[in-house]
Protein backbone atom coordinates (compact mmCIF):
# COMPACT_ATOMS: atom_id res chain seq x y z
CA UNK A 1 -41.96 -45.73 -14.14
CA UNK A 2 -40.62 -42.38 -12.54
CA UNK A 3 -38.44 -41.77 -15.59
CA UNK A 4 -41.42 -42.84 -18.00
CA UNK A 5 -43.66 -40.05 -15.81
CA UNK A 6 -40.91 -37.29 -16.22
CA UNK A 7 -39.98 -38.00 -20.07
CA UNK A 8 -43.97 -37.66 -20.36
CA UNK A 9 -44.20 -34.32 -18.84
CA UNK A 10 -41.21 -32.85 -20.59
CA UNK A 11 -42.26 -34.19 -24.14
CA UNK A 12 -45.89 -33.03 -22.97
CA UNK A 13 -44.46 -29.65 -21.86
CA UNK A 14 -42.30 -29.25 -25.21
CA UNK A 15 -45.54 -29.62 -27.36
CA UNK A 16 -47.84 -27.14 -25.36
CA UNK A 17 -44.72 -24.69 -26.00
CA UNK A 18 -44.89 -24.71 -29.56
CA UNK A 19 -48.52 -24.27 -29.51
CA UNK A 20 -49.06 -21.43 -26.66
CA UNK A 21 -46.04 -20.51 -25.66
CA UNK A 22 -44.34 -20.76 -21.75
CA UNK A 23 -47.47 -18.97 -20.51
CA UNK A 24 -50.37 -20.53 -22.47
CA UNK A 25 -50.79 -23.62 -20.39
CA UNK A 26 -51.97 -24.68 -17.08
CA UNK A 27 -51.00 -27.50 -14.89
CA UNK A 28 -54.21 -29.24 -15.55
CA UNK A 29 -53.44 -28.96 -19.25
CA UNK A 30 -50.16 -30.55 -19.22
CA UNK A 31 -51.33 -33.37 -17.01
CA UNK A 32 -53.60 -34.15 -19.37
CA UNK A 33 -51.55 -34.21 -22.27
CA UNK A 34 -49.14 -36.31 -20.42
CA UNK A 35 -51.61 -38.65 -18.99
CA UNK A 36 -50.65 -38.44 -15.70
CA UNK A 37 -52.20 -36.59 -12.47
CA UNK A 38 -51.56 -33.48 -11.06
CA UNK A 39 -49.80 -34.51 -8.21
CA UNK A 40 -47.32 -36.66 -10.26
CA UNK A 41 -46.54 -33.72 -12.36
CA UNK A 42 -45.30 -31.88 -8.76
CA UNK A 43 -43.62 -34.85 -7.73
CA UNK A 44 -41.22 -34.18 -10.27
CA UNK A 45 -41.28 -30.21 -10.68
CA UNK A 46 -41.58 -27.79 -8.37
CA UNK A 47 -43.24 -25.42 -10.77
CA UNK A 48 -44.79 -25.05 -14.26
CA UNK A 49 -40.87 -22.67 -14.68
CA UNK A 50 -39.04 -25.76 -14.14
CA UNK A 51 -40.81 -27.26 -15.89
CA UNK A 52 -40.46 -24.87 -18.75
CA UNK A 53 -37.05 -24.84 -18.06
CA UNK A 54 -36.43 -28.28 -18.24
CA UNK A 55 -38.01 -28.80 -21.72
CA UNK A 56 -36.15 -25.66 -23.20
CA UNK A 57 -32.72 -27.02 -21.85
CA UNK A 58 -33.27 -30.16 -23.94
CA UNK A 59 -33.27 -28.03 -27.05
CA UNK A 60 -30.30 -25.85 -26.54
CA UNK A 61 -29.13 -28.78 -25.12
CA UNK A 62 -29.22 -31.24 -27.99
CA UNK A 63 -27.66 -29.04 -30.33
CA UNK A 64 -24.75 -28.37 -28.28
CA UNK A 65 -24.99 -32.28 -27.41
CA UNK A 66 -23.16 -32.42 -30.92
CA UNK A 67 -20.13 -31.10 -29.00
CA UNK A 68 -18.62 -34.42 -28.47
CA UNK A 69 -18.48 -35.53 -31.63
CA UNK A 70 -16.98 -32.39 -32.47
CA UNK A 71 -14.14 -32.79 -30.07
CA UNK A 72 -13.70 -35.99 -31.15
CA UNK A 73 -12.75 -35.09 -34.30
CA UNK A 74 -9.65 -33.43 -33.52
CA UNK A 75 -8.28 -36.19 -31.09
CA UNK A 76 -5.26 -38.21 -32.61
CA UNK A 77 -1.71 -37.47 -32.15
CA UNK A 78 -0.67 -33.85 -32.17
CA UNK A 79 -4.13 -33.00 -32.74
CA UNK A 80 -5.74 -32.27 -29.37
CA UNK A 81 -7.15 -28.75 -28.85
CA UNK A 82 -7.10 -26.63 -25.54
CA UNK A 83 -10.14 -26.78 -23.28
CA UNK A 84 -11.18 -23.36 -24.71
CA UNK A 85 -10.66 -24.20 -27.80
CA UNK A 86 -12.85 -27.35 -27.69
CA UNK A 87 -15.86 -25.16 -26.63
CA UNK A 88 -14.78 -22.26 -28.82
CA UNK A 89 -14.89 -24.58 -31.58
CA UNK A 90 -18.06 -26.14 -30.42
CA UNK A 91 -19.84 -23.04 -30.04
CA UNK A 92 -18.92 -22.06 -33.67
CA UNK A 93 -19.57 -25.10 -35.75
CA UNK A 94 -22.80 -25.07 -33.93
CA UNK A 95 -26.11 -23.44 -35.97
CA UNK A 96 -27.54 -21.83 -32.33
CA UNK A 97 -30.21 -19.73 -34.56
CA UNK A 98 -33.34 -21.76 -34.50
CA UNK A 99 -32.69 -22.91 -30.81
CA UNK A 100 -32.42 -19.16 -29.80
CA UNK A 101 -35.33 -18.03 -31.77
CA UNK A 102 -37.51 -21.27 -30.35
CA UNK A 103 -36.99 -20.01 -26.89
CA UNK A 104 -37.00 -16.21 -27.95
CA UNK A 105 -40.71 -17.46 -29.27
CA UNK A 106 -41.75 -19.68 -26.26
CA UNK A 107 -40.56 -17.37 -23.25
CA UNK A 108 -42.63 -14.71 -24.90
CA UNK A 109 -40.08 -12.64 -26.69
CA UNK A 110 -41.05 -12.72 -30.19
CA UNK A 111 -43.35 -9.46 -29.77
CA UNK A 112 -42.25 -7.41 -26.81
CA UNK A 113 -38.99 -7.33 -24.52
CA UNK A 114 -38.79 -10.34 -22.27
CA UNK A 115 -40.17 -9.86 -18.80
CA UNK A 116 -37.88 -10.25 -15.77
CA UNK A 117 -39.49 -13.84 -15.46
CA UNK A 118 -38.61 -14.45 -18.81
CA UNK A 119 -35.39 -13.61 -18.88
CA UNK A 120 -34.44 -14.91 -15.16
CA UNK A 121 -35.93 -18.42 -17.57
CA UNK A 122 -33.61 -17.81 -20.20
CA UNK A 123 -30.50 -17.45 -17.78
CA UNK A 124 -31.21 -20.60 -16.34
CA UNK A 125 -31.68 -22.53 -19.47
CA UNK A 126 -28.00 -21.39 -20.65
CA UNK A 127 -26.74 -22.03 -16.71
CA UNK A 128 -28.20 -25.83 -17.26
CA UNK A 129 -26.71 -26.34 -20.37
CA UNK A 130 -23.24 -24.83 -19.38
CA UNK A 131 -23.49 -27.72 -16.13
CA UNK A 132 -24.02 -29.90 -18.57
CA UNK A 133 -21.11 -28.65 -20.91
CA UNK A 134 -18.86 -28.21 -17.65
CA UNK A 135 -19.75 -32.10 -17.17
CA UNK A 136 -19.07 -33.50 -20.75
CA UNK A 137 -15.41 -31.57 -20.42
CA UNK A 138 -14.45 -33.29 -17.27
CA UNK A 139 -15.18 -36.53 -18.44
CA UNK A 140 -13.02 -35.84 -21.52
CA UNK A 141 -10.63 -34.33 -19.57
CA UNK A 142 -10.58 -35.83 -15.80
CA UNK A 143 -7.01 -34.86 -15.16
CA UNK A 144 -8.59 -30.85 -16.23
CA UNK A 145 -8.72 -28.55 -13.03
CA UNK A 146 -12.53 -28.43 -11.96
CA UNK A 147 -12.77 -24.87 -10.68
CA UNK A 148 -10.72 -23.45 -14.05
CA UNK A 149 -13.07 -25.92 -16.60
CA UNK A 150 -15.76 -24.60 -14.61
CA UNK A 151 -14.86 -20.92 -15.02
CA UNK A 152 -14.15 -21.04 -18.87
CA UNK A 153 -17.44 -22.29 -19.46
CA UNK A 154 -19.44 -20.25 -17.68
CA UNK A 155 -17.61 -17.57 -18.93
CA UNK A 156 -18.61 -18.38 -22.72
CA UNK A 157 -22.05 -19.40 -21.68
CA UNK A 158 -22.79 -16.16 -19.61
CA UNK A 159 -21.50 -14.30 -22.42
CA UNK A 160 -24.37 -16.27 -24.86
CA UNK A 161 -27.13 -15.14 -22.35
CA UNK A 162 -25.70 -11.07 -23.02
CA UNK A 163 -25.21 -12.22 -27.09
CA UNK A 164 -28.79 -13.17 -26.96
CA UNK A 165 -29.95 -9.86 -26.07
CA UNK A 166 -27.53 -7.73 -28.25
CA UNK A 167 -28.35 -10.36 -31.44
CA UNK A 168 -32.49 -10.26 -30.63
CA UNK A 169 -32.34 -6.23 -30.48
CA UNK A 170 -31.06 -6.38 -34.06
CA UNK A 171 -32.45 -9.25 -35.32
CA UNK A 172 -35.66 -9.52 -33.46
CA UNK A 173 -34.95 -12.97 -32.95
CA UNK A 174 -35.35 -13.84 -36.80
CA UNK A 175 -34.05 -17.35 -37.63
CA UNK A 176 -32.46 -16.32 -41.34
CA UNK A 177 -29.33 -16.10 -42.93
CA UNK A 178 -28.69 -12.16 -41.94
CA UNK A 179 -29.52 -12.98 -38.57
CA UNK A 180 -27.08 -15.86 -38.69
CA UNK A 181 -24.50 -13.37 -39.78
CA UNK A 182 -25.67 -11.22 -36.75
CA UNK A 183 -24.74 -13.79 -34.71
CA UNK A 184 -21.60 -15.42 -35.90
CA UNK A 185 -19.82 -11.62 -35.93
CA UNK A 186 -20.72 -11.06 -31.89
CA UNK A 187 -19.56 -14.55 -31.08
CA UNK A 188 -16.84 -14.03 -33.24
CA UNK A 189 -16.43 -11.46 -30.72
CA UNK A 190 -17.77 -13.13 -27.72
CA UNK A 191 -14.72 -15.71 -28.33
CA UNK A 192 -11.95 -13.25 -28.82
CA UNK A 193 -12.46 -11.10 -25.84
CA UNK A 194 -12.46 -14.10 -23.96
CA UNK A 195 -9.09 -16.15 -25.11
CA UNK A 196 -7.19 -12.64 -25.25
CA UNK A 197 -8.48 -11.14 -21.74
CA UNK A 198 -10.15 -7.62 -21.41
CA UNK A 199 -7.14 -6.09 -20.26
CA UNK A 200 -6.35 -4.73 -23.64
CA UNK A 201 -10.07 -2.87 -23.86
CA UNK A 202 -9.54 0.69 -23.33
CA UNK A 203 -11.59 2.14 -20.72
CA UNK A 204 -13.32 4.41 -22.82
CA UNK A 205 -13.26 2.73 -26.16
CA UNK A 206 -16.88 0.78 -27.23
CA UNK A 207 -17.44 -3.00 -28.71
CA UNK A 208 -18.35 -2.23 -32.31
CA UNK A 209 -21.58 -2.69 -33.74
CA UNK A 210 -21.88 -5.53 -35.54
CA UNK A 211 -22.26 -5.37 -39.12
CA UNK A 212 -25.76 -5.87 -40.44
CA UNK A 213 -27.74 -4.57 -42.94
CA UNK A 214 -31.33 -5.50 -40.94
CA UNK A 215 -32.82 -2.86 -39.36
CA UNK A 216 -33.50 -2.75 -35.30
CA UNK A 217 -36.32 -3.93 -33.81
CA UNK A 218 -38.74 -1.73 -32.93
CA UNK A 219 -39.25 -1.40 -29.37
CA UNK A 220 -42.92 -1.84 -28.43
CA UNK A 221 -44.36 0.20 -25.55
C-alpha cells in the first residue's frame, strides 16, 4: 500500500508538471489527483520540492536507465570498456534533449533565467540520478573502488548541471536538431576535459564557443 501511495503521488505529480509547471500546483491539488489525503502525501515527502524532484529524476532517470543495456553491449572477451568509458559512452549514445528541455519547461525556465530555487531543483535532480548511476556501476563492477566510481561520476554529472546552463543560453532550451548539435559539441567537450585532466588548459586560454548557427537567447529583465 505505501509503495501504491508513493507511485500515486509521483505519477500524480508528473501530470500536474506538464500542465502548470513545478509551481502551478498546490498540495491540495495533487492529493486530489492522486486520491489520497494530505497527510499521506507528507508521509512520504517532506515538501511539494521533493516532490518535484522526485518525479523529474524519473525522467532523466529513465533515459539514462538505458545505460545498462548499453554497457552490456560491449561485454564479451576483450571487449570490456573502462569505468569512464562506460558512462562516457552512455552519456553519448543517450538523446538528453527532450529530458533537459522537459525540466528546463517544468522548473520554470522556458521564459526567464531559473530562480535560485529552480536551479538548487535542477542540481539535485542530476545529484539523484548520478547516485543512481554511481549505484548501477558498482553492481557491474563490485570489485571497482567506491570513492574513485563515485568521483568519476559526479564529475561527468556535475559537469551536465554547468552544460545545461551553457547549452540553454544558446539554445533556449529548444528540443531540435541544432540544439542537439549544441549539445553533443559541449559534451563532446565535457568528456574530453575530463578523461585528459585540466592540467593541459592554459591559465589564460578560454573553452571555445561552441559552434552554432542559432542565435542567443535573449535575456529577459
Amino acid at each position: 500500500m505505501r509503495e501504491r501511495h508513493r507511485r500515486a503521488i509521483i505519477d500524480a505529480a508528473g501530470s500536474l508538471l506538464d500542465e502548470r509547471g513545478a509551481a502551478g500546483f498546490t498540495v491540495d491539488e495533487l492529493a486530489d489527483k492522486a486520491d489520497v489525503s494530505r497527510r499521506t502525501v507528507f508521509n512520504h515527502f517532506p515538501s511539494v520540492d521533493d516532490i518535484v524532484i522526485a518525479a523529474c529524476s524519473e525522467v532523466l532517470g529513465r533515459v539514462l536507465g538505458t545505460f545498462e543495456s548499453l554497457a552490456s553491449a560491449h561485454d564479451g572477451p576483450g571487449r570490456q570498456l573502462s569505468l569512464f568509458d562506460e558512462v562516457a559512452d552512455a552519456l553519448t549514445s543517450t538523446d538528453l534533449v527532450p529530458p533537459m528541455a522537459y525540466l528546463t519547461r517544468v522548473l520554470g525556465g522556458d521564459h526567464s533565467e531559473p530562480s535560485p530555487r529552480q536551479a538548487a531543483m535542477l542540481l539535485r535532480v542530476f545529484t539523484e540520478t548520478s547516485d543512481d548511476l554511481t549505484r548501477t556501476l558498482l553492481r557491474r563492477h563490485p570489485d571497482a573502488d567506491g570513492l574513485t566510481t563515485h568521483l568519476l561520476v559526479g564529475a561527468l554529472m556535475s559537469g551536465l548541471v554547468i552544460l545545461h546552463e551553457r547549452w540553454f543560453t544558446i539554445t533556449g532550451g529548444a528540443d531540435d536538431a541544432a540544439s542537439r548539435e549544441v549539445w553533443a559539441d559541449l559534451l563532446r567537450q565535457l568528456v574530453d576535459l575530463t578523461r585528459d585532466g585540466y592540467g593541459t588548459v592554459a591559465s589564460t586560454g578560454t573553452t571555445p564557443e561552441p559552434h552554432s548557427t542559432l542565435p542567443r537567447r535573449e535575456r529577459h529583465g
